[in-house]
N, C-alpha and C. Protein backbone atom coordinates (compact mmCIF):
# COMPACT_ATOMS: atom_id res chain seq x y z
N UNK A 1 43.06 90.58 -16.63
CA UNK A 1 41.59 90.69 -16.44
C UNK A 1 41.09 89.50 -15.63
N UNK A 2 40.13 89.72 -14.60
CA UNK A 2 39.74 88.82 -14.11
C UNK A 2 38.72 87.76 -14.69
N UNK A 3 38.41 86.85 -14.05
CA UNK A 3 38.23 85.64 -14.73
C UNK A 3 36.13 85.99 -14.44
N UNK A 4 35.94 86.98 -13.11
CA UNK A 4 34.93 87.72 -13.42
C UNK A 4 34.32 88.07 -14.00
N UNK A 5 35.34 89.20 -14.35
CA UNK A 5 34.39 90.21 -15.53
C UNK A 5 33.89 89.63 -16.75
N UNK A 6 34.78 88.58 -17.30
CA UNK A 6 34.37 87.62 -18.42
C UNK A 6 32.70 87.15 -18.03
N UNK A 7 32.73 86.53 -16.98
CA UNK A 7 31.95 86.19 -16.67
C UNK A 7 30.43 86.78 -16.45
N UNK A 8 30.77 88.16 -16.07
CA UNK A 8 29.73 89.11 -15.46
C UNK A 8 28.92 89.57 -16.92
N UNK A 9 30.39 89.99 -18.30
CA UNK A 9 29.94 90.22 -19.49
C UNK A 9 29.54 89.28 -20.26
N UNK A 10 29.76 88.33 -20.09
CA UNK A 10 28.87 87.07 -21.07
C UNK A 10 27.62 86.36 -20.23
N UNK A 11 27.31 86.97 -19.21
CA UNK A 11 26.10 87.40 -18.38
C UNK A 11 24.91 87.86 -19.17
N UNK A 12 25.51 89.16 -19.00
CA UNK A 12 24.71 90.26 -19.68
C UNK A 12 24.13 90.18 -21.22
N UNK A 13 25.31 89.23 -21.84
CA UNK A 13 25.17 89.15 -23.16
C UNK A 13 24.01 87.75 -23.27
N UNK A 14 24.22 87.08 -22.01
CA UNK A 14 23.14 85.83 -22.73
C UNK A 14 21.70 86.61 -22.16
N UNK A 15 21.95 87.04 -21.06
CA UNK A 15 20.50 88.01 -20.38
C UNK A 15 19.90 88.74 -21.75
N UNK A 16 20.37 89.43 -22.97
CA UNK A 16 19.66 89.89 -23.94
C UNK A 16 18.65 88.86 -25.10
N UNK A 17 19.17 87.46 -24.72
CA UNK A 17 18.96 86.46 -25.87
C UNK A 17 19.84 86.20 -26.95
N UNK A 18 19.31 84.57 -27.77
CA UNK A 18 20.10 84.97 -28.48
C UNK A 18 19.69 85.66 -29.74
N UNK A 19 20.68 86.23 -30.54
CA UNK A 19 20.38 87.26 -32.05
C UNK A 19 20.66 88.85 -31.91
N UNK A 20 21.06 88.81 -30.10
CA UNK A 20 21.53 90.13 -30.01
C UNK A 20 22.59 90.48 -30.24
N UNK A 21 22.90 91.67 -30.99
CA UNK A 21 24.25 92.21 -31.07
C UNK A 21 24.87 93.43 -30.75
N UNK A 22 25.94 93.64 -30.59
CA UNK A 22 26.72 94.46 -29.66
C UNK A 22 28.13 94.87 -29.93
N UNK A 23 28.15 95.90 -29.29
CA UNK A 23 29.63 96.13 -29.68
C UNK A 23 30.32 96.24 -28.23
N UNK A 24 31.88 96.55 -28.52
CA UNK A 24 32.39 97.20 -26.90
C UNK A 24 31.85 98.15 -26.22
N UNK A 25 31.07 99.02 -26.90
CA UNK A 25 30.61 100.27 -26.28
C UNK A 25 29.40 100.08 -25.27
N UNK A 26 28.66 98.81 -25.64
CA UNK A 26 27.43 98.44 -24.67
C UNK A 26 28.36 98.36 -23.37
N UNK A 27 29.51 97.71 -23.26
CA UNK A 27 30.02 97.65 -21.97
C UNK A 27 31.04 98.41 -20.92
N UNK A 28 31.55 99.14 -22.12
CA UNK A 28 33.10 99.93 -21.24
C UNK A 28 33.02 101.06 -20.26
N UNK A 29 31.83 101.20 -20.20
CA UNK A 29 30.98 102.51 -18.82
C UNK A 29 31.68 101.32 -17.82
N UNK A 30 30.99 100.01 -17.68
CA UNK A 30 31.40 99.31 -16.22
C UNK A 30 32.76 98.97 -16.19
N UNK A 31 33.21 98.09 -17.05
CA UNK A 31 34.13 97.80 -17.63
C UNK A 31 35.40 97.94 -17.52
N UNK A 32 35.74 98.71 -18.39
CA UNK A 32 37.19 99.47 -19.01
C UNK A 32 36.71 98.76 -20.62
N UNK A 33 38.18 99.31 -21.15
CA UNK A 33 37.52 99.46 -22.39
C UNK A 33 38.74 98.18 -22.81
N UNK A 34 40.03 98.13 -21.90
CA UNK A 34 40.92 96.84 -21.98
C UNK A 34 40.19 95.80 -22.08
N UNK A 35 39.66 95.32 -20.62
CA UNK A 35 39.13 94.50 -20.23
C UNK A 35 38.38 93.73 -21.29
N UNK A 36 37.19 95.08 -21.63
CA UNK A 36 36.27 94.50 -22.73
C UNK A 36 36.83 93.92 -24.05
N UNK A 37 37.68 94.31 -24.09
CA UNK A 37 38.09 94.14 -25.45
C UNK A 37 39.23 92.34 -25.19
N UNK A 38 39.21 92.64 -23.86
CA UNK A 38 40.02 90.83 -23.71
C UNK A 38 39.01 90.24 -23.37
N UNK A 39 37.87 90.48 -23.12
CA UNK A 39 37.41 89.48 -22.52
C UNK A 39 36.38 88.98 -24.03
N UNK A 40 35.88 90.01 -25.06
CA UNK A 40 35.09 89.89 -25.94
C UNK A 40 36.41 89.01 -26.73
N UNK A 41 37.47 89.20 -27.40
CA UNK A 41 38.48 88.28 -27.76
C UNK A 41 38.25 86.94 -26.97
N UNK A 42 38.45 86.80 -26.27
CA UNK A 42 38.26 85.46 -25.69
C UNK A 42 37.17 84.34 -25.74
N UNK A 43 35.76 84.94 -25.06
CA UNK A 43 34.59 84.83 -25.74
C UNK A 43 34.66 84.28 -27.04
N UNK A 44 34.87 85.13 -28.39
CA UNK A 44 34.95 84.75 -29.40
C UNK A 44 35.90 83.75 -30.11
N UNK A 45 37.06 83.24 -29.06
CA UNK A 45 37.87 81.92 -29.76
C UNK A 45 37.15 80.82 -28.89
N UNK A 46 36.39 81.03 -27.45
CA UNK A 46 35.62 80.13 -27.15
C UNK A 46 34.51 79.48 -27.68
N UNK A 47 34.12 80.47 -28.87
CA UNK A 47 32.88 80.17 -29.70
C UNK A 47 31.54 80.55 -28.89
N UNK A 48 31.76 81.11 -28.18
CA UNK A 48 30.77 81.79 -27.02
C UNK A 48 29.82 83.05 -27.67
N UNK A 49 30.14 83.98 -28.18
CA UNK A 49 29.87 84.78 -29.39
C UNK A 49 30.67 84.38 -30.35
N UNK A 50 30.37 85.13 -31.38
CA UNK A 50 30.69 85.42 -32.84
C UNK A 50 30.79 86.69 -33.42
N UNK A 51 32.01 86.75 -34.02
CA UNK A 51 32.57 88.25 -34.43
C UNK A 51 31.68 88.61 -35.81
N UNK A 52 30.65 89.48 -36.08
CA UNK A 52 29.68 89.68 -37.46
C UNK A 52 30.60 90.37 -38.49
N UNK A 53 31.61 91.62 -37.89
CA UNK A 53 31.97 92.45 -38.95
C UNK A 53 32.83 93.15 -37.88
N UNK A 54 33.74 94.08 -38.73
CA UNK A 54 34.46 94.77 -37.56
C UNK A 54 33.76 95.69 -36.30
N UNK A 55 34.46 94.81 -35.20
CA UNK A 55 33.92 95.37 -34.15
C UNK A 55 32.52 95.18 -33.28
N UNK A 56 31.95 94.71 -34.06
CA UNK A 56 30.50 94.09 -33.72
C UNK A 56 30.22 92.81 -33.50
N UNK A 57 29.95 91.90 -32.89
CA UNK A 57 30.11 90.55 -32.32
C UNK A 57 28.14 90.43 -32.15
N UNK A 58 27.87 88.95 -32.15
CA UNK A 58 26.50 88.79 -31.75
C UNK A 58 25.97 87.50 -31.42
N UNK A 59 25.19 87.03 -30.35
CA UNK A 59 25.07 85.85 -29.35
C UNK A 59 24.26 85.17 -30.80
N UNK A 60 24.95 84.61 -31.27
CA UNK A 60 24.46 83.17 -32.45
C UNK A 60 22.72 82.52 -32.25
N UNK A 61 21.86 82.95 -33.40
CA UNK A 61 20.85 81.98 -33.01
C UNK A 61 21.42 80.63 -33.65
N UNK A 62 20.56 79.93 -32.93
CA UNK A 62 20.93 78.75 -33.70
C UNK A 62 19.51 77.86 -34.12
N UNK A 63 19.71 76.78 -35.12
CA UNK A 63 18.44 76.14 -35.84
C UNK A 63 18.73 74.50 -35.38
N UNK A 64 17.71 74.26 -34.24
CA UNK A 64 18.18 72.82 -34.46
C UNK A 64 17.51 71.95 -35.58
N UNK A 65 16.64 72.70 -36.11
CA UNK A 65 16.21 71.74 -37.86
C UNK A 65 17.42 71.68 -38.40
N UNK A 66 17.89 72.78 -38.92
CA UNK A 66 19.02 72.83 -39.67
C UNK A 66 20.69 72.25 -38.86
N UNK A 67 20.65 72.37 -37.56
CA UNK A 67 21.66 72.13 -37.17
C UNK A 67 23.05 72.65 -37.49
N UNK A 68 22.45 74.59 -37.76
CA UNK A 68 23.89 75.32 -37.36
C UNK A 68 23.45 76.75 -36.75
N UNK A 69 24.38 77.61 -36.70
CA UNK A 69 24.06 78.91 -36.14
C UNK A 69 23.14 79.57 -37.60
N UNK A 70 22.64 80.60 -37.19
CA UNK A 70 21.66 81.22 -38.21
C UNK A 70 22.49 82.64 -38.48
N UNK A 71 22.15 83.03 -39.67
CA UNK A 71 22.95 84.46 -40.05
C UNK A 71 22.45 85.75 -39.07
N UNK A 72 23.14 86.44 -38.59
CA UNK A 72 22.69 87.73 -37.99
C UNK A 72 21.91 88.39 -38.10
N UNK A 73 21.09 88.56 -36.76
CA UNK A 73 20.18 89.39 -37.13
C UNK A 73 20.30 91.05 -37.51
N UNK A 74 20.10 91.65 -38.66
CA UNK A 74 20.75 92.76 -39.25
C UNK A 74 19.97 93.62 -38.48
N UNK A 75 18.58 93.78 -38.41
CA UNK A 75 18.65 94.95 -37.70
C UNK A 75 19.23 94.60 -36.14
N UNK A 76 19.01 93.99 -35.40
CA UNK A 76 20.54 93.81 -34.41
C UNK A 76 21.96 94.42 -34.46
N UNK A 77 22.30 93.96 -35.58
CA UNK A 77 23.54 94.31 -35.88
C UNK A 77 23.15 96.28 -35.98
N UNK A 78 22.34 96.55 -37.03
CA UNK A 78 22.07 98.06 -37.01
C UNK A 78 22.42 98.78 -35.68
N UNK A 79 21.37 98.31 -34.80
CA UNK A 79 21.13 98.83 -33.77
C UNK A 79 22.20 99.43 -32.77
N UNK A 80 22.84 97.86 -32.93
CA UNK A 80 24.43 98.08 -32.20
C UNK A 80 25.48 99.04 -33.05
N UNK A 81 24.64 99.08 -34.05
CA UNK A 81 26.22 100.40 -34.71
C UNK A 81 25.71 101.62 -34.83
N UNK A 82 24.33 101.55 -34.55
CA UNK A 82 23.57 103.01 -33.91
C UNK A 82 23.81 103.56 -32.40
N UNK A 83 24.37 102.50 -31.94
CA UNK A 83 24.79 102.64 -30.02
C UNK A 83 25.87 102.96 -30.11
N UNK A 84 26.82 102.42 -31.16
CA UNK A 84 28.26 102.33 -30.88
C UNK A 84 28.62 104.28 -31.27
N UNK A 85 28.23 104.73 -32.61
CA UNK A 85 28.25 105.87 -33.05
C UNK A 85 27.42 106.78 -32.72
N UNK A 86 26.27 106.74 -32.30
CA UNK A 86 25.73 107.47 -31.24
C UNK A 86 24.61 107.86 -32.27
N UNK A 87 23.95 106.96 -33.41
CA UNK A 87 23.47 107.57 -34.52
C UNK A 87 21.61 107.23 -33.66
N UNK A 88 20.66 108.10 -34.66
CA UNK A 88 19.16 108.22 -34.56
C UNK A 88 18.99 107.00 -36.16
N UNK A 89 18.72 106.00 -35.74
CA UNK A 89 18.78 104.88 -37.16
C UNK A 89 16.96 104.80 -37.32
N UNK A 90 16.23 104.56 -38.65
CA UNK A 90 15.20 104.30 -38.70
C UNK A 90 15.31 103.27 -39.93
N UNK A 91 14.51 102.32 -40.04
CA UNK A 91 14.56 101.15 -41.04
C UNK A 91 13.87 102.14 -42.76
N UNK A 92 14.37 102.02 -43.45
CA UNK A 92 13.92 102.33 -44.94
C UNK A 92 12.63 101.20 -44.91
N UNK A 93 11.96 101.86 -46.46
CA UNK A 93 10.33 101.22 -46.69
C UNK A 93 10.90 99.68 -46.71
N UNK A 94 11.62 99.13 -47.64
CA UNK A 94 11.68 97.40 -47.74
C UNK A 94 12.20 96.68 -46.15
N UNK A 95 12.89 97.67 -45.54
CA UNK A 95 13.03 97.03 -44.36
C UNK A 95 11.91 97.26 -43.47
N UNK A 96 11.61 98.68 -43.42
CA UNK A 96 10.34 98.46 -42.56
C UNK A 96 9.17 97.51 -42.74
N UNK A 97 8.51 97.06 -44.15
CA UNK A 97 7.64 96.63 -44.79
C UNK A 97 7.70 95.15 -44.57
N UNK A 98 9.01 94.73 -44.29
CA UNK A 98 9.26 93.38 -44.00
C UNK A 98 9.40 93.18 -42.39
N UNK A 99 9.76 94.01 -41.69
CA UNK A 99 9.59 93.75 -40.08
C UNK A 99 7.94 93.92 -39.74
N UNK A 100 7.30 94.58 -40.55
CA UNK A 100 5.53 94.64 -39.92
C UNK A 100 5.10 93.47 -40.82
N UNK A 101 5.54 93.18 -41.42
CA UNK A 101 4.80 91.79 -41.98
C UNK A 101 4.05 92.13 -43.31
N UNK A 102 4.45 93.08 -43.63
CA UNK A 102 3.44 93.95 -44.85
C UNK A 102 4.34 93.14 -46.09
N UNK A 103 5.27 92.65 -45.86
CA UNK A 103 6.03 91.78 -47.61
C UNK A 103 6.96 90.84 -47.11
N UNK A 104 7.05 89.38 -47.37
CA UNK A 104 7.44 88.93 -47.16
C UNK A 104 8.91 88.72 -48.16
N UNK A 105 9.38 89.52 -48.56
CA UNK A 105 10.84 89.11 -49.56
C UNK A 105 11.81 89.89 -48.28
N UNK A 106 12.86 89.71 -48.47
CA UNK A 106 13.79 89.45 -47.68
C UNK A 106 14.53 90.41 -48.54
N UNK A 107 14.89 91.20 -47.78
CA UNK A 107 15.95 92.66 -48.90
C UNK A 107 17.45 92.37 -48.68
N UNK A 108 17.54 92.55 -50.07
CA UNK A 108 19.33 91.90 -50.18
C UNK A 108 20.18 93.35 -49.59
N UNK A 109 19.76 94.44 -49.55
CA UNK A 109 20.31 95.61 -48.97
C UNK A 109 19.46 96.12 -47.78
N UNK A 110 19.63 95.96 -46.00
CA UNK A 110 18.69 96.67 -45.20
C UNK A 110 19.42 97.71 -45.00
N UNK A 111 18.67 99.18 -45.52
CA UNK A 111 18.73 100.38 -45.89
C UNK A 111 18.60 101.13 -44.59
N UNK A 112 19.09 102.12 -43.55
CA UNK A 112 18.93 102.42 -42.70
C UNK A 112 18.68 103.81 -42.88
N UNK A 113 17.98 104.54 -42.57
CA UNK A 113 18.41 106.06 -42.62
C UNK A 113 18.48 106.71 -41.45
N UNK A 114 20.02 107.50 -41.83
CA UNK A 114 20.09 107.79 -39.77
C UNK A 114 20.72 109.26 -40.19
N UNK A 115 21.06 110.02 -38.76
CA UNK A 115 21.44 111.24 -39.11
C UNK A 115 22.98 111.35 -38.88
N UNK A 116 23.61 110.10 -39.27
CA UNK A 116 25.29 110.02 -39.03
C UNK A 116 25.69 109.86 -40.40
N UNK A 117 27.01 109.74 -40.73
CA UNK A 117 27.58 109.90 -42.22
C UNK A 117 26.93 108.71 -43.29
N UNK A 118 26.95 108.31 -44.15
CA UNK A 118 26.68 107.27 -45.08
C UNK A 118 27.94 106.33 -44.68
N UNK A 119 27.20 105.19 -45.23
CA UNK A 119 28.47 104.02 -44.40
C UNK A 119 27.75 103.05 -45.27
N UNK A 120 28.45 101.52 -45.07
CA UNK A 120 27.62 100.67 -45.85
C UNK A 120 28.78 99.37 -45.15
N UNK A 121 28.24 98.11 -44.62
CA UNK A 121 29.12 97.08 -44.28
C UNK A 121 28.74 95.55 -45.12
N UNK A 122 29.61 94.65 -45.15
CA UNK A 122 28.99 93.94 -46.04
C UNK A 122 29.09 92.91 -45.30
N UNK A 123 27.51 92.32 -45.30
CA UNK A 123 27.63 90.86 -44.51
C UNK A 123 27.05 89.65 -44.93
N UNK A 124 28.22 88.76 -45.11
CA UNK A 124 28.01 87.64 -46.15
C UNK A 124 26.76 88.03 -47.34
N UNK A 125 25.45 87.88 -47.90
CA UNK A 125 24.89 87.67 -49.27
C UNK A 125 24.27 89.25 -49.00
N UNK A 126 24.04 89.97 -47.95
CA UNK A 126 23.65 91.21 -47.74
C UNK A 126 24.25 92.04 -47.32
N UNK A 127 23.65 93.66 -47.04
CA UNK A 127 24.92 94.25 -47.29
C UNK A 127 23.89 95.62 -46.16
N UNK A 128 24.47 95.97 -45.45
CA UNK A 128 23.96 97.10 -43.93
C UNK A 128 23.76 98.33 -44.60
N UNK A 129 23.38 99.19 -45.18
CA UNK A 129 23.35 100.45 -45.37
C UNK A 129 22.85 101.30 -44.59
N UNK A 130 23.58 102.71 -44.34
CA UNK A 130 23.23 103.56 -43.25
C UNK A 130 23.50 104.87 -44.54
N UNK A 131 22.05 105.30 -44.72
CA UNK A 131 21.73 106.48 -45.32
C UNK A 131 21.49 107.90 -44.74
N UNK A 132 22.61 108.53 -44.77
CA UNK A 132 22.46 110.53 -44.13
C UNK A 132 21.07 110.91 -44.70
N UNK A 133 19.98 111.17 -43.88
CA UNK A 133 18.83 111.58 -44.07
C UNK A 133 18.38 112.75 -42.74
N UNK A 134 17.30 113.75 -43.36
CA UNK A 134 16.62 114.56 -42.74
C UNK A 134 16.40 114.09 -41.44
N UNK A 135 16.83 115.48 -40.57
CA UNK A 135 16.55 115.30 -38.86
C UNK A 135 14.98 114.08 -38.78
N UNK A 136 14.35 115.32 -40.04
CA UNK A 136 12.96 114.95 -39.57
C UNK A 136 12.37 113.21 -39.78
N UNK A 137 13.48 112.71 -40.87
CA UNK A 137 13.30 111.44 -40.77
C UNK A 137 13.67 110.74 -39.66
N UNK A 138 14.76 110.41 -38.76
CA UNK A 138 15.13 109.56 -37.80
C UNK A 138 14.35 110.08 -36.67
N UNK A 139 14.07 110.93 -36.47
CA UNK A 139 13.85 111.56 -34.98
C UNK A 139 12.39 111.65 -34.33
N UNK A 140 12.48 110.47 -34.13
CA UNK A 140 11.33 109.50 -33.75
C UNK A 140 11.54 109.49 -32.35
N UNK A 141 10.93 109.53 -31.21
CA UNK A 141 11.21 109.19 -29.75
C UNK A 141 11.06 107.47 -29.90
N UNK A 142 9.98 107.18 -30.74
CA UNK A 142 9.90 105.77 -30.67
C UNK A 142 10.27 104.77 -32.03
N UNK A 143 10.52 103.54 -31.62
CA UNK A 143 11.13 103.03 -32.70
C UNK A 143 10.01 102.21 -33.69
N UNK A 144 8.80 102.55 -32.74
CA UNK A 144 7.24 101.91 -33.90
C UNK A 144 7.11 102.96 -34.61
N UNK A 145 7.26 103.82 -34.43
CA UNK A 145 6.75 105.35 -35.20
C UNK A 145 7.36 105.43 -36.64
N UNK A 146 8.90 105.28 -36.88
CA UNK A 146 9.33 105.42 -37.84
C UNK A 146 9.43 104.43 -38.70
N UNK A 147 9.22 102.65 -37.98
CA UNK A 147 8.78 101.72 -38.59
C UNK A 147 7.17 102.04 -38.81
N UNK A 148 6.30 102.46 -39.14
CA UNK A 148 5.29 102.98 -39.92
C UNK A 148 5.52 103.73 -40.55
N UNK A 149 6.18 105.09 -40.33
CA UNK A 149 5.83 106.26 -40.94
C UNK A 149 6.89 105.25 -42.33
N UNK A 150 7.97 104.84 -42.40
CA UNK A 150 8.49 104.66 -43.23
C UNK A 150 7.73 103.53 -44.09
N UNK A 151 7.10 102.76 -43.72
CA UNK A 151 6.31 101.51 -43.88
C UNK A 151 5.04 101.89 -44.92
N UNK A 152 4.74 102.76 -44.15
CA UNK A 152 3.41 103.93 -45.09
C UNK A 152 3.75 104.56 -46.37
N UNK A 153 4.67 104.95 -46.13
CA UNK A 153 5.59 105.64 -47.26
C UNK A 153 5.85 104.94 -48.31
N UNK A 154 6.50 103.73 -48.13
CA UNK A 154 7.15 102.98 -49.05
C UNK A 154 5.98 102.52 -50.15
N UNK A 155 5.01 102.17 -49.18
CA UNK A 155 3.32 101.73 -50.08
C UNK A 155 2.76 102.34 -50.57
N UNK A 156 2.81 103.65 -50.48
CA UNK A 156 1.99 104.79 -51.04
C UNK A 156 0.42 104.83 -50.60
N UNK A 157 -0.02 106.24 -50.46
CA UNK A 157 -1.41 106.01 -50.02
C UNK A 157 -2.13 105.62 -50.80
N UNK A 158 -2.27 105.47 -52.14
CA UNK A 158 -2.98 104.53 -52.87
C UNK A 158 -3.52 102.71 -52.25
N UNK A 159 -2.15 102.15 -51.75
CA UNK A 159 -1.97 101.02 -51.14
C UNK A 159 -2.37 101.19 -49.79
N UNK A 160 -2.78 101.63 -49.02
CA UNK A 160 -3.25 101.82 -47.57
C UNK A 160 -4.59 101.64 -47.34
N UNK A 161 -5.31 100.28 -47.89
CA UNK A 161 -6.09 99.51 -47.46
C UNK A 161 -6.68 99.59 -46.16
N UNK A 162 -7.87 98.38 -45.80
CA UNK A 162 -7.91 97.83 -44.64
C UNK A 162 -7.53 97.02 -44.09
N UNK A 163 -6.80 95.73 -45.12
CA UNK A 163 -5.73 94.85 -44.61
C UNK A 163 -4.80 95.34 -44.14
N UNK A 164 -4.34 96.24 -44.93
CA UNK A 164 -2.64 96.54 -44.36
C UNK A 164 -2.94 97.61 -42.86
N UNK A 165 -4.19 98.02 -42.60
CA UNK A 165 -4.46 99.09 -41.69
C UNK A 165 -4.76 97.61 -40.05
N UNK A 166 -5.69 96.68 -40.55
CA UNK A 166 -5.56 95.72 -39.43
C UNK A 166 -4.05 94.92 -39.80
N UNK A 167 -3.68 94.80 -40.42
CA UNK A 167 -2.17 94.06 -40.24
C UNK A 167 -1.14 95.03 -39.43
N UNK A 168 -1.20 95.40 -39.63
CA UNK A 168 -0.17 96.88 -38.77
C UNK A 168 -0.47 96.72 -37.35
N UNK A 169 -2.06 97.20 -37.37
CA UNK A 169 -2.46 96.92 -36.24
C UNK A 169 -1.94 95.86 -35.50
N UNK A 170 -2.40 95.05 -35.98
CA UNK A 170 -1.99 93.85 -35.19
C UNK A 170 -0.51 93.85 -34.67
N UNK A 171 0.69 94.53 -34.93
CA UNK A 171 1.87 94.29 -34.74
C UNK A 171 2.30 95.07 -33.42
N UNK A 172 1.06 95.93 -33.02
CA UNK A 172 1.34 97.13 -32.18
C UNK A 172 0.28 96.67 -30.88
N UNK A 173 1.40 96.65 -30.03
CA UNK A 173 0.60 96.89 -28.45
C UNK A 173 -0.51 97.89 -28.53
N UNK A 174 -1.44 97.60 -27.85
CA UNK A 174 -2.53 98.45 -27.32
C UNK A 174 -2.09 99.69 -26.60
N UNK A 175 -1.25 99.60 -25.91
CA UNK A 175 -0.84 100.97 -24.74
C UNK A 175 0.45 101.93 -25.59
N UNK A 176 0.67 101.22 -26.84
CA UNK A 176 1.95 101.92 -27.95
C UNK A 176 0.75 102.88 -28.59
N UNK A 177 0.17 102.76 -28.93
CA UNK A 177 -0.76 103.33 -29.99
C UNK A 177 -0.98 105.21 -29.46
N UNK A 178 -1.01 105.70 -28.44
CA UNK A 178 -1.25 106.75 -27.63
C UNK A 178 0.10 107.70 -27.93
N UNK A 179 1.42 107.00 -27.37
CA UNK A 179 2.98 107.39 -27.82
C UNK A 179 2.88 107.49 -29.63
N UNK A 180 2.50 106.92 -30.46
CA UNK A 180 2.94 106.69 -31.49
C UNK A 180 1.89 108.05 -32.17
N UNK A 181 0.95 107.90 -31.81
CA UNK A 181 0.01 109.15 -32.31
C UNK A 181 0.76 110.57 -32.05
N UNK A 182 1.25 110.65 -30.53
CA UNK A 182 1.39 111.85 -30.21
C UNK A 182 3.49 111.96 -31.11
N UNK A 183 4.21 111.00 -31.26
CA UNK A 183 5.34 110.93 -31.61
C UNK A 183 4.94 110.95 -33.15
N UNK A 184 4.37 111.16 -33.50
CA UNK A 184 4.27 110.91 -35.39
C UNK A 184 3.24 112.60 -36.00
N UNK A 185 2.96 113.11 -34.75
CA UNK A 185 1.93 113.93 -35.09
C UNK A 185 2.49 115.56 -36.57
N UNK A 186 4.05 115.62 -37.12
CA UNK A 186 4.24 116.10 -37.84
C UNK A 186 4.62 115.79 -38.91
N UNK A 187 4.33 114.18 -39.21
CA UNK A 187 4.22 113.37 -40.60
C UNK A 187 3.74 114.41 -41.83
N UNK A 188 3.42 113.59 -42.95
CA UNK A 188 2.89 114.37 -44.17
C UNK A 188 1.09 113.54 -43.66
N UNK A 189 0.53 114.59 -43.64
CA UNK A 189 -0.89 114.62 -43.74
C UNK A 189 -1.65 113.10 -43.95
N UNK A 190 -1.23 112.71 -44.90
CA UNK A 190 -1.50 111.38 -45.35
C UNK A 190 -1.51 109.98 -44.74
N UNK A 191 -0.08 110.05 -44.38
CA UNK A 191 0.52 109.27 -43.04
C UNK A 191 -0.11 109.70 -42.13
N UNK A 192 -0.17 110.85 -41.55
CA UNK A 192 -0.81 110.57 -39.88
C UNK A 192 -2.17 110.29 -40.46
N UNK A 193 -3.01 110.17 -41.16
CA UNK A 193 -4.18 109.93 -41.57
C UNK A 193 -4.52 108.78 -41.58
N UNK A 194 -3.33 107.37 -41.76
CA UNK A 194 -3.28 106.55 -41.74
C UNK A 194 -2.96 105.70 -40.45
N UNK A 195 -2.25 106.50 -39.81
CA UNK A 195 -1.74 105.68 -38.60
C UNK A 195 -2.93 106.05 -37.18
N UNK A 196 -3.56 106.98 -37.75
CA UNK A 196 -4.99 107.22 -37.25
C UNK A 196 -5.97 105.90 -37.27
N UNK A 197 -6.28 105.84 -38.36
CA UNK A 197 -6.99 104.41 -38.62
C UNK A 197 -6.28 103.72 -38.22
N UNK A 198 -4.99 103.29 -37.90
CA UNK A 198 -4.38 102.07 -37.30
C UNK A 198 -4.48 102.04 -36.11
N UNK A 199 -4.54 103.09 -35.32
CA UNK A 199 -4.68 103.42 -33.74
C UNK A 199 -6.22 103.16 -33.55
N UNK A 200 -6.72 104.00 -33.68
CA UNK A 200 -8.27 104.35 -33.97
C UNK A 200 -9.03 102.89 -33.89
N UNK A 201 -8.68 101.96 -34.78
CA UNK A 201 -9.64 101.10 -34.91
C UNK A 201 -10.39 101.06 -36.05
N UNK A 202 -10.51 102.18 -36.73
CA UNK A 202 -11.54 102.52 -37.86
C UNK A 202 -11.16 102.07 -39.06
């Protein structure tokens, strides 16, 4: 393998930032699938990436308070094993609830529900779960849509305030709000009722 392609792929990999993660499959279209796989080996005894779990590798944040690399970012890691298997992944309520800012505890299991087999990986004090769920759950065009609809859910409409309706808000671009209405429009009644007022303004 050339001394290139190393080069061209740990390119690409710092071009994402760091906390991104990936597998071989982000690359072996250009690639080959040899190559990738020597050049990601290599990389990783250089300390250049870091291997998370089988097969999945990810560009290290690091803390200079603390002064080491920081644990993986899991939905990262998700994402990349939603690319690698070709899965439709959507975050469960404690994960969604904690990426919009709606709870701040930190879930010892991030729960995925996708429309590929059940799986579960374990990484260091937490643990990846990928839950076989309804078409109608993953199949979101967008990836704000099902982080609400699931987000909504988890709180119950009892809990669907005006804080949590401007907190939401706040997490969502102005020009998302149009996609997310028209991508969510066969929710349960309740939910789109809600993500109305979040769009809306009201």
């Amino acid at each position: 393998m050339s001394q290139s392609i190393e080069n061209k792929i740990i390119s690409r990999i710092y071009g994402h930032g760091r906390g991104w993660a990936f597998t071989k499959t982000d690359f072996v279209a250009e690639f080959g699938e040899a190559n990738v796989h020597q050049a990601l080996s290599s990389l990783t005894k250089a300390a250049r990436i870091r291997r998370v779990c089988q097969g999945v590798y990810d560009y290290p944040r690091y803390s200079d308070l603390l002064g080491r690399q920081l644990s993986p970012d899991l939905d990262q890691v998700a994402h990349a094993l939603a690319r690698k298997f070709n899965w439709r992944i959507q975050p469960s309520g404690d994960v969604a609830l904690n990426q919009l800012g709606l709870s701040t505890q930190v879930p010892g299991r991030w729960i995925y529900l996708s429309d590929g087999p059940g799986r579960e990986y374990e990484m260091g004090e937490h643990s990846l779960v990928f839950k076989k769920s309804a078409l109608k759950d993953v199949g979101f065009k967008y990836r704000e849509s099902g982080l609400i609809v699931q987000a909504l859910k988890a709180l119950g409409r009892e809990q669907i305030d005006q804080k949590v309706v401007e907190r939401v808000r706040r997490q969502l671009e102005a020009k998302a709000c149009d996609r997310i209405l028209q991508d969510t429009r066969s929710v349960t009644g309740w939910i789109y009722e809600a993500i109305k007022r979040i769009c809306n303004g009201s």
